[in-house]
C-alpha atoms as a PDB file:
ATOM      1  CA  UNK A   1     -81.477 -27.559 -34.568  1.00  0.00           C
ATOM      2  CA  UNK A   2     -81.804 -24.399 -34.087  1.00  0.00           C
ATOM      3  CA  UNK A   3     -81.245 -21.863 -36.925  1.00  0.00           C
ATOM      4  CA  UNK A   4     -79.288 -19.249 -35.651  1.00  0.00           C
ATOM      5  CA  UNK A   5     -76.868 -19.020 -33.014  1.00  0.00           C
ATOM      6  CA  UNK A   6     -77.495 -17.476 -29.929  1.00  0.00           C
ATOM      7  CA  UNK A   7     -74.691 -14.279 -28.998  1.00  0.00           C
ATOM      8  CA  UNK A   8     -74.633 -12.915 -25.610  1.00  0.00           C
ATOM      9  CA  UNK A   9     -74.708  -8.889 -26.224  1.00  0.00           C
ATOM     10  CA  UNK A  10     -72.123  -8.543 -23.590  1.00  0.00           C
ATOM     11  CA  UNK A  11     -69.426 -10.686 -22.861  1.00  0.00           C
ATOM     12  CA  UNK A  12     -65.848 -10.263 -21.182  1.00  0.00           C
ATOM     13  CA  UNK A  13     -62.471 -10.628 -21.704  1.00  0.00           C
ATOM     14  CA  UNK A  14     -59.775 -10.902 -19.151  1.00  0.00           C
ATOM     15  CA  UNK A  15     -57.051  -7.819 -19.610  1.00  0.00           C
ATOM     16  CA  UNK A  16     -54.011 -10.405 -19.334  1.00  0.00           C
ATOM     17  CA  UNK A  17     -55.438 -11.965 -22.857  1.00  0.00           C
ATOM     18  CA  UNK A  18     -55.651  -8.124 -24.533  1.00  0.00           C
ATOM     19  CA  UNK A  19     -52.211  -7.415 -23.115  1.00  0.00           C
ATOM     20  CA  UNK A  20     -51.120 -10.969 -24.748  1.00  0.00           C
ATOM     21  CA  UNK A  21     -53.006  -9.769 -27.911  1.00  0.00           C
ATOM     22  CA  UNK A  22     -51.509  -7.147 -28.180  1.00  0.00           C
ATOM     23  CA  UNK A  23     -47.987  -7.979 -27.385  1.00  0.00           C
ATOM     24  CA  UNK A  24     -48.252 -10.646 -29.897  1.00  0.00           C
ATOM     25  CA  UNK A  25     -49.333  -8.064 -32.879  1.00  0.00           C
ATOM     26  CA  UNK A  26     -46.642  -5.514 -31.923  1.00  0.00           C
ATOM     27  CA  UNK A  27     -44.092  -8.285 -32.052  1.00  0.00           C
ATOM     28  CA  UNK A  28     -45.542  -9.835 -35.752  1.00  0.00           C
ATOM     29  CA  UNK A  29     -45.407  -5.602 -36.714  1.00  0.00           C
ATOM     30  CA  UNK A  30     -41.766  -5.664 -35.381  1.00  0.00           C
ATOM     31  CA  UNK A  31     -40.650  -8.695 -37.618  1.00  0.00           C
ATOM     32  CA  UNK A  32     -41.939  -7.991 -40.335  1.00  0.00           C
ATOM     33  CA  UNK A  33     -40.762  -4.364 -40.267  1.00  0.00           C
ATOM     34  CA  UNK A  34     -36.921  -6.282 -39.561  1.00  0.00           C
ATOM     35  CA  UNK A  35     -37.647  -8.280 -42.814  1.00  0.00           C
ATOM     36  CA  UNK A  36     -38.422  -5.278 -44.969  1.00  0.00           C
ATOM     37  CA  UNK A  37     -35.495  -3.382 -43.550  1.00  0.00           C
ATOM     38  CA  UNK A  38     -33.557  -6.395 -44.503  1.00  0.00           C
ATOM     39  CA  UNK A  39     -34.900  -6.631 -48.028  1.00  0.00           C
ATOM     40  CA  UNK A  40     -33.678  -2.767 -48.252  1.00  0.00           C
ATOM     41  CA  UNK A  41     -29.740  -4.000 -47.272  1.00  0.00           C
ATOM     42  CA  UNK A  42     -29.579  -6.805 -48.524  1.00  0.00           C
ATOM     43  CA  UNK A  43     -31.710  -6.770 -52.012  1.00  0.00           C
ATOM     44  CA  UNK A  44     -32.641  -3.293 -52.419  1.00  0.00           C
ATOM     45  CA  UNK A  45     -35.877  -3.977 -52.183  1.00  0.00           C
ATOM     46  CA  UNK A  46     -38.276  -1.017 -50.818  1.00  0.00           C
ATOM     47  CA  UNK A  47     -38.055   2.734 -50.378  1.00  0.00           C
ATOM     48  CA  UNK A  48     -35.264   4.975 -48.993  1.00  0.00           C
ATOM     49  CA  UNK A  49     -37.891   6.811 -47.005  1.00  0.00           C
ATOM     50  CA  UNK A  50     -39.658   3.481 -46.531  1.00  0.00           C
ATOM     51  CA  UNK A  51     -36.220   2.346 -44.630  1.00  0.00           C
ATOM     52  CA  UNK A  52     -35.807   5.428 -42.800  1.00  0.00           C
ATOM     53  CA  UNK A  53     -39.406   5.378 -41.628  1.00  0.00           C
ATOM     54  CA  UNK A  54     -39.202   1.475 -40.427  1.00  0.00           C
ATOM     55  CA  UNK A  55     -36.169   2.814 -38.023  1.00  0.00           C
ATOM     56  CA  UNK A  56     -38.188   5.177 -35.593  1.00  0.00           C
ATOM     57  CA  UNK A  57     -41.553   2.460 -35.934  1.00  0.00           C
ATOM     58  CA  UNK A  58     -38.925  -0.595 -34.958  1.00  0.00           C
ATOM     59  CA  UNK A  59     -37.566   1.607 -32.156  1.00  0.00           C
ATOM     60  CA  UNK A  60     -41.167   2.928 -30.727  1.00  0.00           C
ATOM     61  CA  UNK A  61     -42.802  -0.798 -30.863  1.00  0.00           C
ATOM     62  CA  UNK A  62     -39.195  -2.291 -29.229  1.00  0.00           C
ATOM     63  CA  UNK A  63     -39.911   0.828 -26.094  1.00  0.00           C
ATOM     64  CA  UNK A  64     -43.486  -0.513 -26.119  1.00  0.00           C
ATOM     65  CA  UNK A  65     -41.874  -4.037 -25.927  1.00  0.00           C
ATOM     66  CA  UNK A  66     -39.478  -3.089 -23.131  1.00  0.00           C
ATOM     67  CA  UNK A  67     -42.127  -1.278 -21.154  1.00  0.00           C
ATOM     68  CA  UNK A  68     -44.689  -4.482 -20.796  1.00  0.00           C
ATOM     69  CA  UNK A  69     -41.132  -6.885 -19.929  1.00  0.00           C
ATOM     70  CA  UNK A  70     -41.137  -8.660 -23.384  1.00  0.00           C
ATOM     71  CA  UNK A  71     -37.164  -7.857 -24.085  1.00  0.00           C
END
């Protein structure tokens, strides 16, 4: 057995699985900015500028969102 693994220096990646990557982070960003903003309403939980902030971010990631067809 061999005691390292071999790495290839170079390898590729297809550009449909860093669009799906990427889609997929935006969208985990986008929840969990909706459960903070609900944590603000609902238990007052978080930072008036926090919730303010989390308004524009939810809005720019949903345009990124819209733009690739994923709403």
């Amino acid at each position: 057995m061999k005691r390292k693994f071999d790495i290839p220096a170079n390898f590729l990646v297809d550009s449909e699985l860093i669009d799906r990557m990427a889609v997929y982070a935006i969208k985990w960003h986008y929840n969990t900015i909706l459960e903070d903003m609900d944590d603000f309403v609902l238990h007052q939980k978080g930072h008036p500028d926090d919730y303010e902030r989390n308004i524009k971010i939810k809005e720019h990631f949903r345009a990124v969102l819209e733009y690739w067809g994923e709403i």
